[in-house]
Protein backbone atom coordinates (compact mmCIF):
# COMPACT_ATOMS: atom_id res chain seq x y z
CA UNK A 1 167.52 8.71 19.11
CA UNK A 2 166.49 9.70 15.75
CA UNK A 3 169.63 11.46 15.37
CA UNK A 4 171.11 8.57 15.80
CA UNK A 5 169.11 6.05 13.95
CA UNK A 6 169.80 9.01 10.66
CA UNK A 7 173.65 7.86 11.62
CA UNK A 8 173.03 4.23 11.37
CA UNK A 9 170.76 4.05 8.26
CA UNK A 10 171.64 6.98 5.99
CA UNK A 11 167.86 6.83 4.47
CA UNK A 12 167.05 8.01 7.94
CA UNK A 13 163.46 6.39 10.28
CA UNK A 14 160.97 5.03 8.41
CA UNK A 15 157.59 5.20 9.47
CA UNK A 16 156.30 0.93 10.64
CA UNK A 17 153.98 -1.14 8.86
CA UNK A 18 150.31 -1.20 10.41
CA UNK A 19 150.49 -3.16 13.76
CA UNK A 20 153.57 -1.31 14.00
CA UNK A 21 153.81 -1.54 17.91
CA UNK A 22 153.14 -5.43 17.69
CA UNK A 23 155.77 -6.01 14.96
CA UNK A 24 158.25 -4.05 16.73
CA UNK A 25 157.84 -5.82 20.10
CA UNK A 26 157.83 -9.11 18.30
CA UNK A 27 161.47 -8.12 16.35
CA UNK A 28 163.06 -6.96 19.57
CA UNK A 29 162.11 -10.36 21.67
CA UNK A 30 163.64 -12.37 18.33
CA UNK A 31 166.68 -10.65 18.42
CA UNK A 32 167.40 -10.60 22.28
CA UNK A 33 165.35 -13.77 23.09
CA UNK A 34 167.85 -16.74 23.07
CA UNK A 35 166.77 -19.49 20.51
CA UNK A 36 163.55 -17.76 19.59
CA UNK A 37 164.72 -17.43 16.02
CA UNK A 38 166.24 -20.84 15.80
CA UNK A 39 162.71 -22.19 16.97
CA UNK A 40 160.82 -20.60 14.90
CA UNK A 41 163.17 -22.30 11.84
CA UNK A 42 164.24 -24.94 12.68
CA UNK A 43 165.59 -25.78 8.83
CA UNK A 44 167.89 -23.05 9.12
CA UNK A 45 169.21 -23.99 12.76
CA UNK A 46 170.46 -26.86 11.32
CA UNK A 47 172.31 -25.26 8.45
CA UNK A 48 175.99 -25.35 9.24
CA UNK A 49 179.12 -23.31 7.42
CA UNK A 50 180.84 -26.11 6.06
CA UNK A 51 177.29 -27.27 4.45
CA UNK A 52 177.15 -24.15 2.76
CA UNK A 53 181.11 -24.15 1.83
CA UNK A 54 181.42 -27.41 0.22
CA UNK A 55 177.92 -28.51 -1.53
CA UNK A 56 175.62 -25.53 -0.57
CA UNK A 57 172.75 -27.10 -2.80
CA UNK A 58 171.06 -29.64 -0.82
CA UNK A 59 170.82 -27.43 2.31
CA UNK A 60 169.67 -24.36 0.11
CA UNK A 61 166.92 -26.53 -1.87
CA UNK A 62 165.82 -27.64 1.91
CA UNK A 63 165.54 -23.73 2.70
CA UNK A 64 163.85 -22.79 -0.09
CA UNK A 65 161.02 -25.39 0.40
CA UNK A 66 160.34 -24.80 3.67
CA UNK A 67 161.80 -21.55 4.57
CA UNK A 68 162.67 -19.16 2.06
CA UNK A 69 163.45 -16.41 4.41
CA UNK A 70 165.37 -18.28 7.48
CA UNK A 71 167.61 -17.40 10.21
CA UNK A 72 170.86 -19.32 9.85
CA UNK A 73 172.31 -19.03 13.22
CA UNK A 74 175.72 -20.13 11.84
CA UNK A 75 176.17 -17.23 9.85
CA UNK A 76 174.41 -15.05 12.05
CA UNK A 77 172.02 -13.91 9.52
CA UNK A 78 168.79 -14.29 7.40
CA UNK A 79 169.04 -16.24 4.44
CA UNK A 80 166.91 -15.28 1.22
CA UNK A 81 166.76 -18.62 -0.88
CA UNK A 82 163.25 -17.71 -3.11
CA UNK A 83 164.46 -16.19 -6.62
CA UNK A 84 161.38 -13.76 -6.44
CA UNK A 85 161.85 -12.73 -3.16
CA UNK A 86 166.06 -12.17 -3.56
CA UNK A 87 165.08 -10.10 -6.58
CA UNK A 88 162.61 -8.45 -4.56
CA UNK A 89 165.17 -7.68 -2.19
CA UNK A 90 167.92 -6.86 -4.30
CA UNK A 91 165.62 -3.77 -6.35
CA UNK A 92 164.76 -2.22 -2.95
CA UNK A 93 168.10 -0.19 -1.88
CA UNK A 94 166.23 1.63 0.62
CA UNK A 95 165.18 -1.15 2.69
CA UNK A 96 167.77 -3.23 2.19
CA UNK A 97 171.17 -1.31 1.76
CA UNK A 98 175.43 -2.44 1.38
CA UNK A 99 175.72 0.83 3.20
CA UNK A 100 176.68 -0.28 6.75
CA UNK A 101 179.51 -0.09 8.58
CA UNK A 102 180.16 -3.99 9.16
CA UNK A 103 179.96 -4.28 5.18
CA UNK A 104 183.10 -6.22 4.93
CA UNK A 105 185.07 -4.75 2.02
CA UNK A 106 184.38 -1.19 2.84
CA UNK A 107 186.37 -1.77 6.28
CA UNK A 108 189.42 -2.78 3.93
CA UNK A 109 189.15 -0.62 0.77
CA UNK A 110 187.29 2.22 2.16
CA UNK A 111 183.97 3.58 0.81
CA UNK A 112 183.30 2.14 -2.89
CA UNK A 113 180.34 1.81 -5.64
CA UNK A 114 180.02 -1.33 -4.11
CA UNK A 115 179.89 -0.16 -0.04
CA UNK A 116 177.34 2.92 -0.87
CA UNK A 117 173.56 3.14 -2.04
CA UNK A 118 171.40 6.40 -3.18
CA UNK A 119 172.96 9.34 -4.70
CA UNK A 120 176.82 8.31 -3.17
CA UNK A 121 176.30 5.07 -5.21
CA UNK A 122 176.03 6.91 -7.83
CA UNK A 123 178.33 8.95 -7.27
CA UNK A 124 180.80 6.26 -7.30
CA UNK A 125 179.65 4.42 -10.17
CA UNK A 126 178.88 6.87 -12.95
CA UNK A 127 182.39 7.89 -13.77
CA UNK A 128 182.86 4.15 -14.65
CA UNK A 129 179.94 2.98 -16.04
CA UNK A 130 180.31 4.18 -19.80
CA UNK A 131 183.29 2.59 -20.42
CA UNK A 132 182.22 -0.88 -19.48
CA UNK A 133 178.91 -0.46 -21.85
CA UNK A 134 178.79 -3.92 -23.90
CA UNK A 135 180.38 -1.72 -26.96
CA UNK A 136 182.86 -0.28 -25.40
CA UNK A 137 184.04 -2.69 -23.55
CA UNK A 138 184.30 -4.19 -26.84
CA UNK A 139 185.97 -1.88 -28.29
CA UNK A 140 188.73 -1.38 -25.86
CA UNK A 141 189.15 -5.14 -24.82
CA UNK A 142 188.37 -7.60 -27.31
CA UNK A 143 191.65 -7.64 -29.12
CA UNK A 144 193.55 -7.64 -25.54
CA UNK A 145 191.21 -10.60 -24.68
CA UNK A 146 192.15 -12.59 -27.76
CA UNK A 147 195.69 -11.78 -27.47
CA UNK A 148 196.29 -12.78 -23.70
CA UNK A 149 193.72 -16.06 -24.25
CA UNK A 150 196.02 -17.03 -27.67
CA UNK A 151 199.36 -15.96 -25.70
CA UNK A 152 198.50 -18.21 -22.72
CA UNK A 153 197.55 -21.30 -24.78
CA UNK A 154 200.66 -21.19 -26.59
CA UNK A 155 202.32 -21.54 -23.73
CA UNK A 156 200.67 -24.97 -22.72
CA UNK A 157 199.97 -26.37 -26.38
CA UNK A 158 202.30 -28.92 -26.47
CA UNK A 159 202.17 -29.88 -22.61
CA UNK A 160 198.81 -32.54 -23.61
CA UNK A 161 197.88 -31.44 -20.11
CA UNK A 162 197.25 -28.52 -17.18
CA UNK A 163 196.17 -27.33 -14.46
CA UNK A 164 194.16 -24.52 -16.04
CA UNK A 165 193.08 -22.24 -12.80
CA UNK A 166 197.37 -21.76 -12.75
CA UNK A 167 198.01 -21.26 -16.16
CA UNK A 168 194.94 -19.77 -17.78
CA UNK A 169 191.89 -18.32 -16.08
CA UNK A 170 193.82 -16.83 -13.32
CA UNK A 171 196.53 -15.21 -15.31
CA UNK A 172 193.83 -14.14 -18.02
CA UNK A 173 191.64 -12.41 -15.56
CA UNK A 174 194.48 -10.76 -13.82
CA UNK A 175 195.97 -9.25 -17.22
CA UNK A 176 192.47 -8.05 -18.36
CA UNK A 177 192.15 -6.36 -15.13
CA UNK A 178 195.60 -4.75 -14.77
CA UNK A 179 194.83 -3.13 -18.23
CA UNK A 180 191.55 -2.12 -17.48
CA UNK A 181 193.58 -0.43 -14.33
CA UNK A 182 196.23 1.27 -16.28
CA UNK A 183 198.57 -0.69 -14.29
CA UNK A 184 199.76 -3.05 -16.91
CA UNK A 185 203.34 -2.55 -16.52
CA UNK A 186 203.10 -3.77 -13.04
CA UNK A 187 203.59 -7.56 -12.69
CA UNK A 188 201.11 -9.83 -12.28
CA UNK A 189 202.47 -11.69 -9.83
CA UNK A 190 202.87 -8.50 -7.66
CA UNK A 191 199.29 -7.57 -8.56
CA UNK A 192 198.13 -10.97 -7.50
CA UNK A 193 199.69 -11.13 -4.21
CA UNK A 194 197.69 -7.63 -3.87
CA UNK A 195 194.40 -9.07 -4.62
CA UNK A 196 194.91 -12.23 -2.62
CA UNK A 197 195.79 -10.53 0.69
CA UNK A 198 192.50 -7.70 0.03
CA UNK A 199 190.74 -10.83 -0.48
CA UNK A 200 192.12 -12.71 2.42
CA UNK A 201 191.53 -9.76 4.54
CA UNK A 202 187.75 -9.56 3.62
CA UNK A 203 187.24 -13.04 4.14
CA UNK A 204 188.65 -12.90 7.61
CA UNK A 205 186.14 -9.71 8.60
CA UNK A 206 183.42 -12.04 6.68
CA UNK A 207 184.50 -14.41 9.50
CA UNK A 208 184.70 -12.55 12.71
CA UNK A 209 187.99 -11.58 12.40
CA UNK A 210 189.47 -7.86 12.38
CA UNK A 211 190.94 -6.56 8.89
CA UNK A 212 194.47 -8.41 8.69
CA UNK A 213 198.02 -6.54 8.17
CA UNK A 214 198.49 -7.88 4.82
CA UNK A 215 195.73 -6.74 3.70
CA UNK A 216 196.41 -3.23 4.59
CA UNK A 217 199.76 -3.34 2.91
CA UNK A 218 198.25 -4.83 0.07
CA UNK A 219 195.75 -1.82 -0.60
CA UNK A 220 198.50 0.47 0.33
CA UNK A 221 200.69 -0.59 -2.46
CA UNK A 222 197.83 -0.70 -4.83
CA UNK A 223 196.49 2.89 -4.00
CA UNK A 224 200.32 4.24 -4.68
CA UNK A 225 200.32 2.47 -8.24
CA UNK A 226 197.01 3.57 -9.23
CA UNK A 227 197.80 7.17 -7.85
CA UNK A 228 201.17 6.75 -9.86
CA UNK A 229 199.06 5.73 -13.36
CA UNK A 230 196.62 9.00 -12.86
CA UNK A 231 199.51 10.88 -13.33
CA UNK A 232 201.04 8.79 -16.32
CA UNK A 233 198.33 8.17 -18.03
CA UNK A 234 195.62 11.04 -18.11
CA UNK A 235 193.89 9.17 -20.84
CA UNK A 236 193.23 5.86 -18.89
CA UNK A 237 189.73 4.51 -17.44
CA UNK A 238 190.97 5.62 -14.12
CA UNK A 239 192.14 9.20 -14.56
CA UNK A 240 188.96 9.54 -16.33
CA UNK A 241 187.32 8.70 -13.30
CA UNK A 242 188.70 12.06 -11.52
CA UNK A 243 188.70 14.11 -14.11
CA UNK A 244 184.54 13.34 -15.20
CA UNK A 245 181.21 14.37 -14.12
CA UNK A 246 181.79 11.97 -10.98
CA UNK A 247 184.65 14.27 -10.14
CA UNK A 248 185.59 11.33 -7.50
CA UNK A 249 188.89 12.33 -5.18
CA UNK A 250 191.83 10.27 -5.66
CA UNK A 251 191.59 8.74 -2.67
CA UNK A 252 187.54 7.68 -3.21
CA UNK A 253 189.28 6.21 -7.46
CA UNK A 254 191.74 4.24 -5.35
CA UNK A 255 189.15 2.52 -3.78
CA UNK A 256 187.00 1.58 -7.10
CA UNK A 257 190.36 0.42 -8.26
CA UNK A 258 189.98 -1.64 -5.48
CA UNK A 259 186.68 -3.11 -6.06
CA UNK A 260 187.50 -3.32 -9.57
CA UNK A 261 189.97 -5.67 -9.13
CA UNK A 262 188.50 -7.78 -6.84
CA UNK A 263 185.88 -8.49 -9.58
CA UNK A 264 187.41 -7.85 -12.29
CA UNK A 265 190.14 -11.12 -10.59
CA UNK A 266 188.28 -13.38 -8.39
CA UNK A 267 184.89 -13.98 -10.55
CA UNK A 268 186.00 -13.99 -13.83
CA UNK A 269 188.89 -16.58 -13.10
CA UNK A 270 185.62 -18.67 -11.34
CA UNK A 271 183.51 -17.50 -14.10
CA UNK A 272 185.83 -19.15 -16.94
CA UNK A 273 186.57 -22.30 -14.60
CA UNK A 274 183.28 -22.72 -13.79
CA UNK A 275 181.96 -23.09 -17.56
CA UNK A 276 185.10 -24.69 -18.59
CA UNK A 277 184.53 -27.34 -15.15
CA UNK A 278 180.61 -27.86 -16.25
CA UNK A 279 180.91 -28.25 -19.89
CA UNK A 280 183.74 -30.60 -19.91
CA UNK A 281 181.60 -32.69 -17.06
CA UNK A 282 178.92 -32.85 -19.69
CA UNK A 283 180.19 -34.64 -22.59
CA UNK A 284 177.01 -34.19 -24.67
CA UNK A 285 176.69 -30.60 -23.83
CA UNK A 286 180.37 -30.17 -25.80
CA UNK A 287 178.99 -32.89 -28.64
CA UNK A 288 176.26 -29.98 -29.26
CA UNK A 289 178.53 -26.96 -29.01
CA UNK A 290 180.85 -28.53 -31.51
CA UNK A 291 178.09 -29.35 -33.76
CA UNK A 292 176.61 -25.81 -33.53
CA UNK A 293 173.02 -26.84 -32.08
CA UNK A 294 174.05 -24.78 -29.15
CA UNK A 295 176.11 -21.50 -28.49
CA UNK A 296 178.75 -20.94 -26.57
CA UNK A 297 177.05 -17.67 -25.16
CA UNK A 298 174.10 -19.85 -24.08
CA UNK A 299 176.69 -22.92 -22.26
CA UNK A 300 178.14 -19.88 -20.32
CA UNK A 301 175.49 -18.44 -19.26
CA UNK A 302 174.05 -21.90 -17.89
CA UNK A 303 177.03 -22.11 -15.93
CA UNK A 304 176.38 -18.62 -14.58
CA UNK A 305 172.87 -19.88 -13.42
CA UNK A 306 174.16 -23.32 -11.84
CA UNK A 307 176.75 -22.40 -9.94
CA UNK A 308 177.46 -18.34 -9.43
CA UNK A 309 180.85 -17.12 -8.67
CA UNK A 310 179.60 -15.16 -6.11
CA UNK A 311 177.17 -17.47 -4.29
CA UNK A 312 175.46 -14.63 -2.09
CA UNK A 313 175.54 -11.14 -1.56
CA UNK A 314 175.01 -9.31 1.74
CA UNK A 315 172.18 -6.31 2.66
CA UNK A 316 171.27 -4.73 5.91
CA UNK A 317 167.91 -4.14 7.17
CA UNK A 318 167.42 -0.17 7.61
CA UNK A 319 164.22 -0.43 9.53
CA UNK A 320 161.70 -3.04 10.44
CA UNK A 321 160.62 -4.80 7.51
CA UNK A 322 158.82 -7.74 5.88
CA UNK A 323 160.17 -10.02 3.39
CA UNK A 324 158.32 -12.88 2.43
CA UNK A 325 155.60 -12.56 5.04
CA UNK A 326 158.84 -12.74 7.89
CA UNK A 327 159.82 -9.91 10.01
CA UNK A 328 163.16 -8.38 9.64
CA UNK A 329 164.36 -6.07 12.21
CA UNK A 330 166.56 -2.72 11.66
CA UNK A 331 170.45 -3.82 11.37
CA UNK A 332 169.34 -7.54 10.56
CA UNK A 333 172.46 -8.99 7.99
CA UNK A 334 170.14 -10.39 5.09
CA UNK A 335 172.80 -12.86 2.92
CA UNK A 336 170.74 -13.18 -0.24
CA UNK A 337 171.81 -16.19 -1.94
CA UNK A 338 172.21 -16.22 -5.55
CA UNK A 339 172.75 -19.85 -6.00
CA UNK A 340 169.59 -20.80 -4.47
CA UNK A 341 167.80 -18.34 -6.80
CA UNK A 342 169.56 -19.73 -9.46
CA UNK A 343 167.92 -23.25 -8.92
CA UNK A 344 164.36 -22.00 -8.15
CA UNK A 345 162.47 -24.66 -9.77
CA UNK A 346 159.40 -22.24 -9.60
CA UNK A 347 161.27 -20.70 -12.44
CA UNK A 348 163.84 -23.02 -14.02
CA UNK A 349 162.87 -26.67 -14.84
CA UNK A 350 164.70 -29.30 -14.05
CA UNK A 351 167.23 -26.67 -12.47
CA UNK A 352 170.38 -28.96 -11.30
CA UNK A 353 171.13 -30.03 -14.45
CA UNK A 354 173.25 -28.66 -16.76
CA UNK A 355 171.34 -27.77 -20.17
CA UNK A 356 173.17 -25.93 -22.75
CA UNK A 357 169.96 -25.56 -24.19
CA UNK A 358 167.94 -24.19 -21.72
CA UNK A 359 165.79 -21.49 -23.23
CA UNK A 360 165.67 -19.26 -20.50
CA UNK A 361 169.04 -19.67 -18.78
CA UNK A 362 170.19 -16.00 -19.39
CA UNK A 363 167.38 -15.03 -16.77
CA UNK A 364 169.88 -16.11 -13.58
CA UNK A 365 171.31 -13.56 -10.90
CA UNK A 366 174.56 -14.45 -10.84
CA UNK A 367 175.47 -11.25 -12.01
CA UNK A 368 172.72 -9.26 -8.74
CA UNK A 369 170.11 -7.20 -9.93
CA UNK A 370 168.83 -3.41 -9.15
CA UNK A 371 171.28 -0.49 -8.37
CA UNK A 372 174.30 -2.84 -7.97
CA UNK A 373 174.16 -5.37 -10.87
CA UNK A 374 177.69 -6.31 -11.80
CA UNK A 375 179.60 -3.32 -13.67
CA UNK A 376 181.91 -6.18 -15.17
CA UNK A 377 179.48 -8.10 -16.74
CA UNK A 378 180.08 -7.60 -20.30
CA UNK A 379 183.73 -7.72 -20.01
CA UNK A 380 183.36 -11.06 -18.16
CA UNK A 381 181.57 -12.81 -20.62
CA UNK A 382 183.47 -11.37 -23.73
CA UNK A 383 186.63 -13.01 -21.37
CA UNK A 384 184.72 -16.64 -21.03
CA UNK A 385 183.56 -16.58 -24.52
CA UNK A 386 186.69 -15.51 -25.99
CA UNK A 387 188.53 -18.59 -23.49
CA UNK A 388 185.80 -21.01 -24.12
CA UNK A 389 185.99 -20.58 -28.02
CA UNK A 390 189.79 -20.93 -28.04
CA UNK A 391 190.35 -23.84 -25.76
CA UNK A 392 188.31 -25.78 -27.64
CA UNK A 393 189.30 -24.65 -31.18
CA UNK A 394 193.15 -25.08 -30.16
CA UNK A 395 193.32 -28.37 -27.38
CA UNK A 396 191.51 -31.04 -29.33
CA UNK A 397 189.62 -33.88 -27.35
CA UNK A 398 190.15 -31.48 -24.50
CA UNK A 399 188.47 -33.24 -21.11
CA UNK A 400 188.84 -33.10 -17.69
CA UNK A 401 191.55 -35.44 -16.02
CA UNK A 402 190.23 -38.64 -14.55
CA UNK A 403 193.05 -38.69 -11.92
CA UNK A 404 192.00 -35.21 -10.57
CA UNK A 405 188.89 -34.24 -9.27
CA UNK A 406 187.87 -30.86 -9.62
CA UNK A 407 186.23 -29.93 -6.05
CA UNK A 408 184.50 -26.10 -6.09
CA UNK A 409 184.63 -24.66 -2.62
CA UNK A 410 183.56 -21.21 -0.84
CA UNK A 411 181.31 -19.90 1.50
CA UNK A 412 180.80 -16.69 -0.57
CA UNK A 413 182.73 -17.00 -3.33
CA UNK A 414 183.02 -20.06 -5.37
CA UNK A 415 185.19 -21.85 -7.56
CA UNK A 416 187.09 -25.24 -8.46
CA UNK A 417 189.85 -25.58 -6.25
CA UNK A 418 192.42 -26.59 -8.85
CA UNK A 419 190.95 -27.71 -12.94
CA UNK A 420 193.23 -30.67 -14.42
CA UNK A 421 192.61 -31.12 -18.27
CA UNK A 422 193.86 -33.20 -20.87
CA UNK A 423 194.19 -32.87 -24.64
CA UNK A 424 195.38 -34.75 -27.51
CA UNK A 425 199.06 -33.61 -28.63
């Protein structure tokens, strides 16, 4: 048994709180008792998928007041909706780990800095972590940025209108990325369809559903174009990777690629929308940024706190354990949410509303916290800031389009489905 609880949870048994024999008879009769859990919270058993897909925010407020740590039978999990208690959560790696075999991406990509916790975490990460410091990601990417984000509005300029997901933050985020790959000579229309089928295929595992086909072929053809740039370019961010302390295999750089990507893609391009989508749907927040009483660091990271790109992030229990006074059994799925953190009005006042000048906005979690706090970070907001800057310097009276309305979706990850703008010619 304890051979094969060491297999399970690589931390290996812990020892049980006091009462241990109580608490573990009471875990196994939630998790094998029908409708005990959904009883005993009632708030969450009426949570449904599409609540949490289209406007997540009334149901997570209702979860946070009453039930901070719920089961939420449709998504088969606990749901953390307290920001103390998903920081709590997040800075404890042994109790709550990524490192499980049902973790979602590592069934497509393999085993990743983002699938792995303890010493193989770091493992992963360290070989990659230097070069996205905030200087020198600076230093390698800040004249890229401002080239691809001056590049891409010349191409619209004269148009007086777009839709800017198509021709801006999703062709900036993808051409950021493929350089930070050393794949930049690869199209981006080929490395999209890569990312959209990995993502595809993790949203359909995040579903029930077994890894798809596509997806498969999709990290195949990435891992033989990152394989191909370790050989071209010894000097990139990814042959350094192999060739470092982490002394990662190629196989085990492939998959960072992966994960890489995935980020480096999916939340910038929400990241930019996002801040573009809420400052543009607050007319006085754009009267102060224009007059300089408020930054455009400060607007962005506002946006960050009000409405995440990624919305929640998923743990396993490895043992019995108590969050927030609830009992959590070994193998529990604990989907932290992010956005619900975000809007804890024990810590943020008046937290739906969109302040530019909210003194303590940088203090959100969009970016997760502890061991696996977003490697990207820095390069994602030098991306929005860089974008922000520009399309307001460049597209004057720039405003969203009244005969569009810009809807943000996803159950996980979140972002406006399409963002129509106009602008004076």
């Amino acid at each position: 048994m304890h051979a094969r609880m060491r297999k399970m949870y690589p931390f290996g048994v812990r020892e049980k709180p006091a009462g241990g024999q109580v608490f573990g008879a009471a875990r196994r009769a939630s998790r094998y008792v029908p409708g005990m859990r959904t009883a005993a919270f009632p708030v969450g058993a009426g949570i449904t998928l599409e609540q949490l897909e289209t406007d997540p925010h009334p149901a997570l407020r209702r979860l946070r007041e009453a039930e901070p740590v719920s089961w939420v039978p449709a998504c088969d999990a606990w749901y953390v909706t307290s920001r103390a208690l998903v920081l709590e959560a997040m800075r404890d790696a042994e109790a709550f780990t990524v490192d499980d075999a049902r973790f979602s991406t590592g069934q497509v990509v393999g085993p990743s800095m983002l699938s792995t916790d303890g010493d193989a975490h770091r493992r992963h990460r360290e070989p990659f972590a230097a070069a996205f410091r905030l200087g020198e990601v600076r230093e390698r990417f800040q004249s890229l940025v401002e080239s691809e984000v001056a590049g891409l509005i010349d191409a619209v300029e004269e148009d007086g209108r777009s839709e800017l997901r198509s021709s801006f933050t999703g062709p900036l985020a993808v051409r950021v990325v493929m350089e930070a790959l050393g794949i930049a000579e690869t199209s981006p229309a080929v490395a999209l369809g890569w990312y959209e089928a990995i993502v595809r295929s993790v949203s359909d595992i995040t579903a029930g559903l077994p890894p798809s086909d596509d997806g498969r072929a999709a990290f195949a053809a990435l891992n033989a174009c990152v394989r191909d740039s370790l050989d071209r370019d010894p000097g990139s961010l990814m042959a350094a990777s192999v060739t470092g302390s982490g002394d990662l295999t190629r196989e085990e750089a492939v998959s960072n690629a992966a994960i890489l990507m995935f980020g480096g893609i999916e939340t910038t391009d929400a990241m930019i929308a996002l801040a573009v989508l809420h400052l543009l749907g607050t007319p006085e927040a754009v009267d102060l940024v224009r007059a300089g009483r408020a930054t455009i660091a400060n607007a962005v990271e506002e946006s960050l706190r009000l409405e995440p790109a990624a919305s929640v992030i998923d743990r396993y229990a490895t043992r019995d354990v108590e969050l927030g006074g609830v009992p959590i059994a070994a193998g529990d799925l604990v989907r932290l949410s992010l956005s619900a953190a975000n809007r804890d009005p024990a810590f943020f006042t008046d937290p739906d509303r969109f302040d530019v000048l909210r003194d303590n906005a940088r203090h959100h979690v969009a970016f997760a916290h502890g061991p696996h706090v977003c490697l990207g970070m820095h390069l994602a907001r030098l991306e929005t800031h860089v974008a922000l800057a520009a399309l307001l310097d460049r597209l004057p009276g720039l405003r969203l389009c009244p005969a569009f309305t810009a809807e943000t979706r996803g159950l996980v990850f979140r972002k406006p489905v399409a963002l129509h703008v106009l602008w004076d010619g």
